[in-house]
PDB file of N, CA and C in Angstrom:
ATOM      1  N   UNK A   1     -66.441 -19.944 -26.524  1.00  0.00           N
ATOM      2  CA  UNK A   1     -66.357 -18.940 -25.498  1.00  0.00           C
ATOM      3  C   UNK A   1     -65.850 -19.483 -24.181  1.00  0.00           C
ATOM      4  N   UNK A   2     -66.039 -20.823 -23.780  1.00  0.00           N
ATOM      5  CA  UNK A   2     -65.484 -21.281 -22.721  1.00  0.00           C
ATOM      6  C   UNK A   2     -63.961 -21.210 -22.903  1.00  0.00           C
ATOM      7  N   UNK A   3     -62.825 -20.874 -23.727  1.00  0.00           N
ATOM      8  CA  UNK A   3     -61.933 -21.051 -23.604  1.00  0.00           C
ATOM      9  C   UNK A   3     -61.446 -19.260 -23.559  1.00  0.00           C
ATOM     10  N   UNK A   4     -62.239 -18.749 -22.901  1.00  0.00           N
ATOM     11  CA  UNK A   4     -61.251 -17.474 -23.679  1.00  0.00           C
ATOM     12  C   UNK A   4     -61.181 -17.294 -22.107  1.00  0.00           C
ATOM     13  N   UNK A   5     -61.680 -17.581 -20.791  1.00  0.00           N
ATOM     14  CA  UNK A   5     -61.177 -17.049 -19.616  1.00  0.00           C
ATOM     15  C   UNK A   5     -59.459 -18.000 -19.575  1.00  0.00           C
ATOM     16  N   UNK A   6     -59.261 -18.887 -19.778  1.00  0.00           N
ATOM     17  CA  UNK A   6     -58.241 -19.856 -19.712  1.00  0.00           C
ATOM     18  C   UNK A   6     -57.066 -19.092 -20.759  1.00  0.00           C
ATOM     19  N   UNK A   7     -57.446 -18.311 -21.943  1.00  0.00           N
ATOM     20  CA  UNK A   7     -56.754 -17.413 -23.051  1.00  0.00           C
ATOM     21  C   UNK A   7     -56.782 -16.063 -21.866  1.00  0.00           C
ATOM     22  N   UNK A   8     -57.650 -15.611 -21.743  1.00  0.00           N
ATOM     23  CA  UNK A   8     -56.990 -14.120 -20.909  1.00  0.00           C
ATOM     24  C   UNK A   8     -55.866 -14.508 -19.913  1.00  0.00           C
ATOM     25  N   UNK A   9     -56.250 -15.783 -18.856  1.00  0.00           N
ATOM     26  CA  UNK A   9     -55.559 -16.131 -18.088  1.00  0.00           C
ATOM     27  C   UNK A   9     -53.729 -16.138 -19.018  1.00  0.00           C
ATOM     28  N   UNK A  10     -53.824 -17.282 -19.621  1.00  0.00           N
ATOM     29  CA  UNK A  10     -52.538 -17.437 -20.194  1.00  0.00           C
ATOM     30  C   UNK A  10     -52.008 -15.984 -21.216  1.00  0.00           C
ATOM     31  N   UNK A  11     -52.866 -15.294 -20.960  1.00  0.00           N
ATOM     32  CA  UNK A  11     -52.270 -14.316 -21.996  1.00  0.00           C
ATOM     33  C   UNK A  11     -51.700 -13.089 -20.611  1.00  0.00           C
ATOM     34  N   UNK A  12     -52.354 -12.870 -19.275  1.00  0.00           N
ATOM     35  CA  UNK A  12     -51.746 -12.230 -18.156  1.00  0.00           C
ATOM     36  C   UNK A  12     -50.591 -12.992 -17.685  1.00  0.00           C
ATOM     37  N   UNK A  13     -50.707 -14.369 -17.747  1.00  0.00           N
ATOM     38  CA  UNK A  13     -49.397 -14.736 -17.396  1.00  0.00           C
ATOM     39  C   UNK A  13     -48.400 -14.802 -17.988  1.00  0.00           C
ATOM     40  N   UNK A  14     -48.237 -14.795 -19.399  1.00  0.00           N
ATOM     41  CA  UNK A  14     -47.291 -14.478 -20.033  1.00  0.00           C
ATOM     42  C   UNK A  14     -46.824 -13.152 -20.098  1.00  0.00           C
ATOM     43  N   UNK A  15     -47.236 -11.913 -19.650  1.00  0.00           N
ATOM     44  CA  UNK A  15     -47.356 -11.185 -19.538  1.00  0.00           C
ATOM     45  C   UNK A  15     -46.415 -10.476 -18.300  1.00  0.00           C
ATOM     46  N   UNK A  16     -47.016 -11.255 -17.600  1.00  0.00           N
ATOM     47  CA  UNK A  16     -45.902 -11.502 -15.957  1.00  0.00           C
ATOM     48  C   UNK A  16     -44.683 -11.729 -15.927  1.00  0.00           C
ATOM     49  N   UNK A  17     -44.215 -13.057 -16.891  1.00  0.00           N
ATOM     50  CA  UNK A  17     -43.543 -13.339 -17.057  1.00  0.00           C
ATOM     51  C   UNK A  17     -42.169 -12.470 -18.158  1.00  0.00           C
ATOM     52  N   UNK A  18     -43.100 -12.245 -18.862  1.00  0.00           N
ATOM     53  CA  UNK A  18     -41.942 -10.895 -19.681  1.00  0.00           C
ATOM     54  C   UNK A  18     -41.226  -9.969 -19.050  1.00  0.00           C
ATOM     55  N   UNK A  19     -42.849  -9.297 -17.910  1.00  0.00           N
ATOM     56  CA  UNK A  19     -42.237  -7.963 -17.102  1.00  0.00           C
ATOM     57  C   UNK A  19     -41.370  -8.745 -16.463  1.00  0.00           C
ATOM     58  N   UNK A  20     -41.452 -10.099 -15.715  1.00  0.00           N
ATOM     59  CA  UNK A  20     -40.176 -10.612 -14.690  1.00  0.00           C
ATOM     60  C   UNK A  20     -39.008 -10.416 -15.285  1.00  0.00           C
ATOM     61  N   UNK A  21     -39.113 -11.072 -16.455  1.00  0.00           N
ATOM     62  CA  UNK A  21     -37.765 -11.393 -17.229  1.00  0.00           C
ATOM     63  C   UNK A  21     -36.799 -10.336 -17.515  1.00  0.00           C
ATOM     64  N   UNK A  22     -37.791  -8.858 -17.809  1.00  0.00           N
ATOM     65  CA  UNK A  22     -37.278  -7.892 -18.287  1.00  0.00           C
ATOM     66  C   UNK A  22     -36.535  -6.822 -16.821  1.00  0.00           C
ATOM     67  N   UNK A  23     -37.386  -6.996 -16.559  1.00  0.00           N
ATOM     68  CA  UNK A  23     -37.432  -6.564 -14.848  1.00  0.00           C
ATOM     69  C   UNK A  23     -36.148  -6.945 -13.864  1.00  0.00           C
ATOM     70  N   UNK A  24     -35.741  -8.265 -14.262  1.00  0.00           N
ATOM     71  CA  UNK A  24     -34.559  -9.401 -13.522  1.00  0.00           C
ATOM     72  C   UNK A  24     -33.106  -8.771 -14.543  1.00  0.00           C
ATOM     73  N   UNK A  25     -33.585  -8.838 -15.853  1.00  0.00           N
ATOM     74  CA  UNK A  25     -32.006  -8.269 -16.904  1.00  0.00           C
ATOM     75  C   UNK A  25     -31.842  -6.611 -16.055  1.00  0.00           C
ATOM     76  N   UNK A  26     -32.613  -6.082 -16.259  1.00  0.00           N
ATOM     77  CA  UNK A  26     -32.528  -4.554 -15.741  1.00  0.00           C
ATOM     78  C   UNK A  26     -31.922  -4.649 -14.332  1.00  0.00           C
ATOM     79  N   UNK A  27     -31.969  -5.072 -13.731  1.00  0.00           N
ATOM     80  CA  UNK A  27     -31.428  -5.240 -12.080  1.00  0.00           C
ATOM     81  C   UNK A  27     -29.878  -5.838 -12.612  1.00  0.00           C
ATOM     82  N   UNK A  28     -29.865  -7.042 -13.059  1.00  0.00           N
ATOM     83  CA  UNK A  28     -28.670  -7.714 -13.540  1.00  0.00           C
ATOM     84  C   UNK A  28     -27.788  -6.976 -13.982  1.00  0.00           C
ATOM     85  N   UNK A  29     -27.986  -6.034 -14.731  1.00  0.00           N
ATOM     86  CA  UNK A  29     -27.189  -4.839 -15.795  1.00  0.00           C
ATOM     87  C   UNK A  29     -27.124  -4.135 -14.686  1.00  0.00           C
ATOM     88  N   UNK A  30     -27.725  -3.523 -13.925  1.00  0.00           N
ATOM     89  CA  UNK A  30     -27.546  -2.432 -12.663  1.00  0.00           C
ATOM     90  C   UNK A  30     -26.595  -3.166 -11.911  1.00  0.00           C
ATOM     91  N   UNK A  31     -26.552  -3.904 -11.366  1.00  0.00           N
ATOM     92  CA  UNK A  31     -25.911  -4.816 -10.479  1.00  0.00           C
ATOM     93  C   UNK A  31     -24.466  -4.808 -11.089  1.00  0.00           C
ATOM     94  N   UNK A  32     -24.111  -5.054 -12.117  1.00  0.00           N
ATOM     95  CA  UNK A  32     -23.087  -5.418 -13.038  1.00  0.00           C
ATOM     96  C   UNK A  32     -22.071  -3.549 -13.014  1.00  0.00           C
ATOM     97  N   UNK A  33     -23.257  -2.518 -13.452  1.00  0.00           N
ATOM     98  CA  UNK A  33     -22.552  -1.244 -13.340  1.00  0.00           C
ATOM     99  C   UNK A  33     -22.278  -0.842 -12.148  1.00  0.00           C
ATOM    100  N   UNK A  34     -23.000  -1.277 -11.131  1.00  0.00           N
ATOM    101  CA  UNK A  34     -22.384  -0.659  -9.913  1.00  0.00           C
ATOM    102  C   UNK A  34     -21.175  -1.420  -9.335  1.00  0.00           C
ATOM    103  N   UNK A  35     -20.985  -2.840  -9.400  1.00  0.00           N
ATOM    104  CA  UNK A  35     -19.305  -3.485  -9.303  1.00  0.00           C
ATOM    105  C   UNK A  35     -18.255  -3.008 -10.149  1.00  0.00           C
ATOM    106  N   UNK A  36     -18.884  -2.643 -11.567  1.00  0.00           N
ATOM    107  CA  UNK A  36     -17.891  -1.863 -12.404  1.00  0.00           C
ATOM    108  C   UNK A  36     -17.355  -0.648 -11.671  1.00  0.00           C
ATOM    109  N   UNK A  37     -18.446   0.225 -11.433  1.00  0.00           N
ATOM    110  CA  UNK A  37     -18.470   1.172 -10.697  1.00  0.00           C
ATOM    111  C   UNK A  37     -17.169   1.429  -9.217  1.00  0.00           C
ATOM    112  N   UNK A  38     -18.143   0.671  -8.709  1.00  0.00           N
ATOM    113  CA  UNK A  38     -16.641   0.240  -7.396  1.00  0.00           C
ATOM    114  C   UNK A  38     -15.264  -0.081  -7.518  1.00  0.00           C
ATOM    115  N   UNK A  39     -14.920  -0.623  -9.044  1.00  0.00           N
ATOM    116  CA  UNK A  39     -13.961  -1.462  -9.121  1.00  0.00           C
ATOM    117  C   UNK A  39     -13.387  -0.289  -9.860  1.00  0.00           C
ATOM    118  N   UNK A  40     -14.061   0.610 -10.863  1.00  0.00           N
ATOM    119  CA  UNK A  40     -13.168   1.971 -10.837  1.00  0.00           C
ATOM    120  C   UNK A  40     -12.666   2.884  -9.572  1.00  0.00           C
ATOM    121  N   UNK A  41     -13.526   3.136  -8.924  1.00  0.00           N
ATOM    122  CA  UNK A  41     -13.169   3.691  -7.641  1.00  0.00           C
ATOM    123  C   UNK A  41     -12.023   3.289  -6.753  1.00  0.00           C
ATOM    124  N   UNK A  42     -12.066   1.573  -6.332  1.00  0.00           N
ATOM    125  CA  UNK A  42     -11.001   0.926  -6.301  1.00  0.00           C
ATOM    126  C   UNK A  42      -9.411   1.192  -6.492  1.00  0.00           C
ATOM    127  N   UNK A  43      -9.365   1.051  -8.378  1.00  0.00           N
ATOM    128  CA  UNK A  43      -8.786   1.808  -8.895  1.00  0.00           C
ATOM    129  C   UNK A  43      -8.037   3.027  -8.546  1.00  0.00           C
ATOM    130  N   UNK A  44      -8.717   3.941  -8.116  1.00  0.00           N
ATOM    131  CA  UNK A  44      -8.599   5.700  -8.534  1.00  0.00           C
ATOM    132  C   UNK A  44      -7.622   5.586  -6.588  1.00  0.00           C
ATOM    133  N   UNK A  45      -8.219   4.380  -6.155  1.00  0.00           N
ATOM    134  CA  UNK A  45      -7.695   4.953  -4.705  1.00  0.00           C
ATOM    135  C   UNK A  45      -6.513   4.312  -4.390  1.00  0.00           C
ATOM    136  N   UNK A  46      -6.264   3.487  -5.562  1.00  0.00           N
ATOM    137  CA  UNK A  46      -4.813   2.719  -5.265  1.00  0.00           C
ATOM    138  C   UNK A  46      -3.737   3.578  -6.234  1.00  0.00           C
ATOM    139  N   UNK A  47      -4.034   4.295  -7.320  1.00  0.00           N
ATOM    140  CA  UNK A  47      -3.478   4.980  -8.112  1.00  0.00           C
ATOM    141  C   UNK A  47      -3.045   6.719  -7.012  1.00  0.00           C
ATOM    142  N   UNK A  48      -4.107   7.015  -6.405  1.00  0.00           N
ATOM    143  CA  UNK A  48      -4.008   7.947  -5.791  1.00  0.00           C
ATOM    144  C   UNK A  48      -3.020   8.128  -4.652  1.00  0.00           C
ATOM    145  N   UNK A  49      -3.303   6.761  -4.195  1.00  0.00           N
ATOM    146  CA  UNK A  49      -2.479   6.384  -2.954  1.00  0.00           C
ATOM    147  C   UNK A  49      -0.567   5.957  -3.198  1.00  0.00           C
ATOM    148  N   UNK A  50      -0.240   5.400  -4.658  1.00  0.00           N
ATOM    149  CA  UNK A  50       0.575   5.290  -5.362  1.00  0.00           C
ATOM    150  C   UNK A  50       1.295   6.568  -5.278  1.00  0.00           C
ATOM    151  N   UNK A  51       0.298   7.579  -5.766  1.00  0.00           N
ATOM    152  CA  UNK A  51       1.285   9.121  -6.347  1.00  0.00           C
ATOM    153  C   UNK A  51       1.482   9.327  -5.562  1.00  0.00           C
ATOM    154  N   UNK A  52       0.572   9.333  -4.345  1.00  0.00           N
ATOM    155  CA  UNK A  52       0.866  10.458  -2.901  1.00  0.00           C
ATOM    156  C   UNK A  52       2.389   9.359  -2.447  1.00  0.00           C
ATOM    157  N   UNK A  53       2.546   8.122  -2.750  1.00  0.00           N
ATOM    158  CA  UNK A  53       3.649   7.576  -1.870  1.00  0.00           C
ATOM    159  C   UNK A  53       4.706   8.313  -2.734  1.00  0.00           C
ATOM    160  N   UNK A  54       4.960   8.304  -4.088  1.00  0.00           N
ATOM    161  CA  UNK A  54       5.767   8.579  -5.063  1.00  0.00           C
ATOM    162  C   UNK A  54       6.050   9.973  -4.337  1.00  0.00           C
ATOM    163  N   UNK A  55       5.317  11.159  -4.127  1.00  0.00           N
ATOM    164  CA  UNK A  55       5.255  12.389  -4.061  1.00  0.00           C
ATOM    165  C   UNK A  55       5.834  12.873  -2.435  1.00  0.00           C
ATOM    166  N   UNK A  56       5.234  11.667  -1.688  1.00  0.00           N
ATOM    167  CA  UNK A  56       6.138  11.633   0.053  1.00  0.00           C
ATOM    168  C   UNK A  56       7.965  11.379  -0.342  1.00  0.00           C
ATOM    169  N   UNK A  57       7.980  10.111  -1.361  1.00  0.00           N
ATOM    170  CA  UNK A  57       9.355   9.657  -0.821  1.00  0.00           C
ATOM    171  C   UNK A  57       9.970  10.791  -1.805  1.00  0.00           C
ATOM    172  N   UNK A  58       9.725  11.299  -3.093  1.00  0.00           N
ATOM    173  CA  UNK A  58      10.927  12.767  -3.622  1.00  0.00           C
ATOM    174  C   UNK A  58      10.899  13.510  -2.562  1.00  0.00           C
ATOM    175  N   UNK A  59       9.767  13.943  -2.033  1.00  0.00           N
ATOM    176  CA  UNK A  59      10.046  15.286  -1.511  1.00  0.00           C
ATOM    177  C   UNK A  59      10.669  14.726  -0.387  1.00  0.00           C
ATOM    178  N   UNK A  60      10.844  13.480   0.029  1.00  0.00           N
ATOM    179  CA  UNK A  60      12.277  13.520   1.673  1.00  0.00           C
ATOM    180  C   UNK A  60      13.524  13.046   0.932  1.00  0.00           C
ATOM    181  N   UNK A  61      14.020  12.471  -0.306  1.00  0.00           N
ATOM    182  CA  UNK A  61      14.694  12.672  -0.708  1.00  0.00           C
ATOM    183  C   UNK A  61      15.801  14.091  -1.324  1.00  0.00           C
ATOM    184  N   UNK A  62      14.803  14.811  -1.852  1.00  0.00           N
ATOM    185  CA  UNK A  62      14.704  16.023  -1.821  1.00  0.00           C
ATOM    186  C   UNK A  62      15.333  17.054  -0.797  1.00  0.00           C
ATOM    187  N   UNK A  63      14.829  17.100  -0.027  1.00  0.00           N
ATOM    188  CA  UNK A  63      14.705  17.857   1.626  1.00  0.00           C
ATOM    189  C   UNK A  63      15.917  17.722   2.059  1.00  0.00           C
ATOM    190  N   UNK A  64      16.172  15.953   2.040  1.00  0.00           N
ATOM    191  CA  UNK A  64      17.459  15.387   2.803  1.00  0.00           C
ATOM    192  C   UNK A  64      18.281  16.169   2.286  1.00  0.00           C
ATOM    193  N   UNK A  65      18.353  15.443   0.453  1.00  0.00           N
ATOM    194  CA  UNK A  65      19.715  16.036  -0.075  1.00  0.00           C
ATOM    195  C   UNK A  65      19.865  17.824   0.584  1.00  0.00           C
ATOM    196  N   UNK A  66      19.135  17.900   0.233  1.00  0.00           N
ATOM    197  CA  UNK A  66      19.235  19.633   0.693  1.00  0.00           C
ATOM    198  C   UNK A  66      19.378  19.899   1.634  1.00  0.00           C
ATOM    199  N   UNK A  67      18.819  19.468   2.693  1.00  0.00           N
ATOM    200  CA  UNK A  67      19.054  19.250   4.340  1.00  0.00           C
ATOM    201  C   UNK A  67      18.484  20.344   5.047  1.00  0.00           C
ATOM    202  N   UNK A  68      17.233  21.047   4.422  1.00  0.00           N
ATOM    203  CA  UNK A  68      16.361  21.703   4.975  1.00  0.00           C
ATOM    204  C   UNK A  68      14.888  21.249   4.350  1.00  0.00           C
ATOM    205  N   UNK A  69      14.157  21.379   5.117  1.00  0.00           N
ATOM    206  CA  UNK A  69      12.450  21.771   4.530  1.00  0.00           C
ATOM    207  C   UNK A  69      11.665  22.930   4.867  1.00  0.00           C
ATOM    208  N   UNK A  70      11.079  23.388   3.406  1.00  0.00           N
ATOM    209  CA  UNK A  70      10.295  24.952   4.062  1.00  0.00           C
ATOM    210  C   UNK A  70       9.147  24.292   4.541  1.00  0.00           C
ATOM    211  N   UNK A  71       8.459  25.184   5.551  1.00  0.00           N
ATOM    212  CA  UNK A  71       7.210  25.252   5.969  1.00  0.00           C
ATOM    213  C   UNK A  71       5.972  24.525   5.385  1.00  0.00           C
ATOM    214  N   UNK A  72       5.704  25.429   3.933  1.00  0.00           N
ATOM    215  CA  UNK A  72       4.854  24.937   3.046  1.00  0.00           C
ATOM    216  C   UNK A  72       5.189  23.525   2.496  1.00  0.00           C
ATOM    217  N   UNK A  73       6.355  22.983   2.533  1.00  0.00           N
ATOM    218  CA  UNK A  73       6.738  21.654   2.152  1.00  0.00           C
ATOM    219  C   UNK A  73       6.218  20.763   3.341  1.00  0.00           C
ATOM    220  N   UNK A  74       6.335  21.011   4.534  1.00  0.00           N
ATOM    221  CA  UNK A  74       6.279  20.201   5.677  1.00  0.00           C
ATOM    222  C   UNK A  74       4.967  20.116   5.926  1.00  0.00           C
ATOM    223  N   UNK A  75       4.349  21.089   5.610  1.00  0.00           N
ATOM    224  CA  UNK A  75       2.617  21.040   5.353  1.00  0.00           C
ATOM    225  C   UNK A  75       1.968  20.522   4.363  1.00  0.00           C
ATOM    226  N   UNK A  76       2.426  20.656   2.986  1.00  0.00           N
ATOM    227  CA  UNK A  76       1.963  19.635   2.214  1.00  0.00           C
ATOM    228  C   UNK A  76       2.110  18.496   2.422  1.00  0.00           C
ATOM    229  N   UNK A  77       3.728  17.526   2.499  1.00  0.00           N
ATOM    230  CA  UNK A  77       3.915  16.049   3.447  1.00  0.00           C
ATOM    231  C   UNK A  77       2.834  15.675   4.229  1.00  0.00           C
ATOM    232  N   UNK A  78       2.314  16.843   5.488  1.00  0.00           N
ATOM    233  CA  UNK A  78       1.848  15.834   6.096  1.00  0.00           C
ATOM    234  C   UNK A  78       0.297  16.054   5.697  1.00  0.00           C
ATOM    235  N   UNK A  79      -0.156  16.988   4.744  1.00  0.00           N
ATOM    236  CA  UNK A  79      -1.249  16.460   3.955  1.00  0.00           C
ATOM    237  C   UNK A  79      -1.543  15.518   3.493  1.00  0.00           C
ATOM    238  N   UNK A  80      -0.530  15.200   2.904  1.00  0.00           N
ATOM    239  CA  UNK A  80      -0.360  13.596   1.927  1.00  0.00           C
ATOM    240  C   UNK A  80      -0.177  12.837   2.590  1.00  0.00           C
ATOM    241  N   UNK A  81       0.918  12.933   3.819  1.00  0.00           N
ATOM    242  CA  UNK A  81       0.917  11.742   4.506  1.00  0.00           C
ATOM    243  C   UNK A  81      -0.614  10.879   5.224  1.00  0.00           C
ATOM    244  N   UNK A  82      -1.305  12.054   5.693  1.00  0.00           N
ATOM    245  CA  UNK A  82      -2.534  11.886   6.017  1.00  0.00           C
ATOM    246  C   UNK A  82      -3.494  11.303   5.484  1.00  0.00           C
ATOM    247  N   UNK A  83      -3.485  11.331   4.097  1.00  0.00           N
ATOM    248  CA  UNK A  83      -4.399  11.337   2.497  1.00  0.00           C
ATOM    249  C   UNK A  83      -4.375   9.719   2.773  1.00  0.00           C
ATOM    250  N   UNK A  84      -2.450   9.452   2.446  1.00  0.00           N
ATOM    251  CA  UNK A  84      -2.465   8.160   1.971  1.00  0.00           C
ATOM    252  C   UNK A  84      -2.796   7.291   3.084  1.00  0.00           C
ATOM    253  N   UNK A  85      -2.914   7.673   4.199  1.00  0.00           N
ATOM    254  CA  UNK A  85      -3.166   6.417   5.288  1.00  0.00           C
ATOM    255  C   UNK A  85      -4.782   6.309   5.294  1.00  0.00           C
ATOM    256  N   UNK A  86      -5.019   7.475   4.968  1.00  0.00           N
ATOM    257  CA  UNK A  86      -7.156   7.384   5.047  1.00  0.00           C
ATOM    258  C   UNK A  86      -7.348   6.498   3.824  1.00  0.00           C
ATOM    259  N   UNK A  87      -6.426   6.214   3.193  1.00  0.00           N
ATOM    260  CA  UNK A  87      -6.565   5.825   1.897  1.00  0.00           C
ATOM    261  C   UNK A  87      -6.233   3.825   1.999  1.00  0.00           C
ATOM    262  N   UNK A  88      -5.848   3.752   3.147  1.00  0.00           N
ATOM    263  CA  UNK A  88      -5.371   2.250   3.413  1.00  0.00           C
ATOM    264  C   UNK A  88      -3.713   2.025   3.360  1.00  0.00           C
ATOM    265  N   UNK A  89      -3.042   3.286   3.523  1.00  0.00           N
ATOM    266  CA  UNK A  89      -1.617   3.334   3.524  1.00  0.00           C
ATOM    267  C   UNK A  89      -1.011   2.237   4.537  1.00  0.00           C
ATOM    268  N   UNK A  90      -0.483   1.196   4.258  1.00  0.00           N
ATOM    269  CA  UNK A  90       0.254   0.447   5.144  1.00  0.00           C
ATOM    270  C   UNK A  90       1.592   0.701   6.249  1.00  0.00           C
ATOM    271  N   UNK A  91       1.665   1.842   6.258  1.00  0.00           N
ATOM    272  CA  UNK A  91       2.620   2.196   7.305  1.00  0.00           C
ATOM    273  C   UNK A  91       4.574   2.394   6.824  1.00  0.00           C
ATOM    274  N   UNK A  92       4.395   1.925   5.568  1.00  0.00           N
ATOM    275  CA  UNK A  92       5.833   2.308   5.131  1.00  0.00           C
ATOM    276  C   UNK A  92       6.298   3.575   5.160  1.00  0.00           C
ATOM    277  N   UNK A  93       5.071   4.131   4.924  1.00  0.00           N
ATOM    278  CA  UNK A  93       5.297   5.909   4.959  1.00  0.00           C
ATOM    279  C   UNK A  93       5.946   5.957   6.234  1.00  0.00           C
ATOM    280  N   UNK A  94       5.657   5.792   7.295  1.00  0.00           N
ATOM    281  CA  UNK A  94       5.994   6.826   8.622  1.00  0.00           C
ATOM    282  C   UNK A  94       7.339   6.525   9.174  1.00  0.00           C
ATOM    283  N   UNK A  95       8.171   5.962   8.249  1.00  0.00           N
ATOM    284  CA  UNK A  95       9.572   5.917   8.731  1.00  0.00           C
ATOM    285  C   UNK A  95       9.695   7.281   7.574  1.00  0.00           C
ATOM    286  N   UNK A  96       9.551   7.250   6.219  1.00  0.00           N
ATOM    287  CA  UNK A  96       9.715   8.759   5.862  1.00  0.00           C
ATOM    288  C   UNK A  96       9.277   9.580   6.591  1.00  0.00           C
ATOM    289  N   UNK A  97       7.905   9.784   6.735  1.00  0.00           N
ATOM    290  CA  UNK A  97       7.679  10.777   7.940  1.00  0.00           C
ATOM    291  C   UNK A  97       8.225  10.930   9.253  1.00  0.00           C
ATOM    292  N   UNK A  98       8.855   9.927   9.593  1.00  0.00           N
ATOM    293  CA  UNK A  98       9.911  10.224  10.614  1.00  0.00           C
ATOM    294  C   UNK A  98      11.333  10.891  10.083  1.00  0.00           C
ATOM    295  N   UNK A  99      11.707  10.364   9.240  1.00  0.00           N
ATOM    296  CA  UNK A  99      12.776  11.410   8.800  1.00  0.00           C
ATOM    297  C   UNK A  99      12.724  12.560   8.393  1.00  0.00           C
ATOM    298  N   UNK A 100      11.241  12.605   7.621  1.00  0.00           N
ATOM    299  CA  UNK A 100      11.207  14.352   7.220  1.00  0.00           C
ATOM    300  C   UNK A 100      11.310  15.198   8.835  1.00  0.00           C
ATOM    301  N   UNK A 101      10.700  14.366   9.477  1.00  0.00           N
ATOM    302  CA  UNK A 101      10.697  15.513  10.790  1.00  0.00           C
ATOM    303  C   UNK A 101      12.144  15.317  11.340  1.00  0.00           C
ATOM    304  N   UNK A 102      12.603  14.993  11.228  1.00  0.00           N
ATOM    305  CA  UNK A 102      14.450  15.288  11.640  1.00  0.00           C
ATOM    306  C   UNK A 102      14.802  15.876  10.694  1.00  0.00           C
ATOM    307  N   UNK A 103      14.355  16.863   9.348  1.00  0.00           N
ATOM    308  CA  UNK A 103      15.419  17.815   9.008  1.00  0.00           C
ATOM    309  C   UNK A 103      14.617  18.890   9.334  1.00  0.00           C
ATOM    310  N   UNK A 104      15.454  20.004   9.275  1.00  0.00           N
ATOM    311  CA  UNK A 104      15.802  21.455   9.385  1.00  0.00           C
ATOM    312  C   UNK A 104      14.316  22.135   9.271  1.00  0.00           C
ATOM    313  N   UNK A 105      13.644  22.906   9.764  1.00  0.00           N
ATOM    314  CA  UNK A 105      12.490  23.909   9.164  1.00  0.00           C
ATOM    315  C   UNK A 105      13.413  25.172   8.856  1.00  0.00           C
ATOM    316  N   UNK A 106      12.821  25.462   7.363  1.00  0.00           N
ATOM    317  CA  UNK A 106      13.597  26.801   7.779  1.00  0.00           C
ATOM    318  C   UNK A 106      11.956  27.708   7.193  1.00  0.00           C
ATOM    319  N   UNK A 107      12.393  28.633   6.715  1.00  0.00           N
ATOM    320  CA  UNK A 107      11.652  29.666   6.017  1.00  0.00           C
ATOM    321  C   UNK A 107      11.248  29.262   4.436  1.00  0.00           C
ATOM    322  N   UNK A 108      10.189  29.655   3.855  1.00  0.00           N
ATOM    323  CA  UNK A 108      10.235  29.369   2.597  1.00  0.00           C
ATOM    324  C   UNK A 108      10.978  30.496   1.535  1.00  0.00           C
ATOM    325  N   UNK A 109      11.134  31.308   2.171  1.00  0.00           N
ATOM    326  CA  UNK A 109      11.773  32.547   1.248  1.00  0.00           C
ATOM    327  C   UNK A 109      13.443  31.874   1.035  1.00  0.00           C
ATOM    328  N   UNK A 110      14.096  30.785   2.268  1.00  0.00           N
ATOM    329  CA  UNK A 110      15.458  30.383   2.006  1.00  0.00           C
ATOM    330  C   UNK A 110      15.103  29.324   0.709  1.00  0.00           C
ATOM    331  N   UNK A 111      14.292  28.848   0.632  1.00  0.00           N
ATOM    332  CA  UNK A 111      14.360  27.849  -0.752  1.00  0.00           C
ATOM    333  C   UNK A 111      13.699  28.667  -1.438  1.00  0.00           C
ATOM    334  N   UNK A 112      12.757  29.235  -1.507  1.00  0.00           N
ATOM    335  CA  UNK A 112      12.526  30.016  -2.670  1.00  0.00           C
ATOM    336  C   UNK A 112      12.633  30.761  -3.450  1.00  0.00           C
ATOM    337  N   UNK A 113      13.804  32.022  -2.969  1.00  0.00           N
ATOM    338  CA  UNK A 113      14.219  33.083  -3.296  1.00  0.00           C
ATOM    339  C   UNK A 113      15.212  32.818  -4.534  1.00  0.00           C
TER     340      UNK A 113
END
């Protein structure tokens, strides 16, 4: 009987030690999904930021060749233009955006009709 306080003892501390162990993987795995996590996000904002550049430089290509822009075009641009700089846009854009604003506004009914 003298040995069983020294047995409960070692039997709570092993005990401790499991919940630690188990306790430390569970954080580890959390830890692990939330960098995954970020690193999709990451992702989604360089892909995003990609299209919106793709989607600035047609539409002033676009515009140019044509040598007008409707309204609703000049408002979407500078939606996007906006998008991609909140987005970490490095500034290549705003020489397009300087040229879109040197062509023509006209009406959207002249390009659309």
């Amino acid at each position: 009987m003298e040995y069983l306080p020294m047995i409960i003892q070692s039997i709570i501390t092993l005990a401790f030690a499991v919940i630690t162990w188990r306790v430390k993987a569970y954080l580890d795995e959390s830890a692990k999904e939330r960098r995954e996590f970020i690193e999709k996000i990451k992702a989604n904002e360089i892909g995003t930021q990609a299209l919106l550049r793709h989607a600035l430089l047609r539409g002033y290509y676009s515009c140019k060749k044509r040598g007008k822009i409707s309204y609703s075009e000049a408002s979407s641009y500078q939606a996007m233009y906006e998008a991609y700089h909140l987005l970490g846009g490095n500034g290549v854009m705003d020489e397009v955006m300087r040229g879109l604003h040197l062509i023509p506004i006209c009406q959207d009914s002249e390009i659309y009709s």
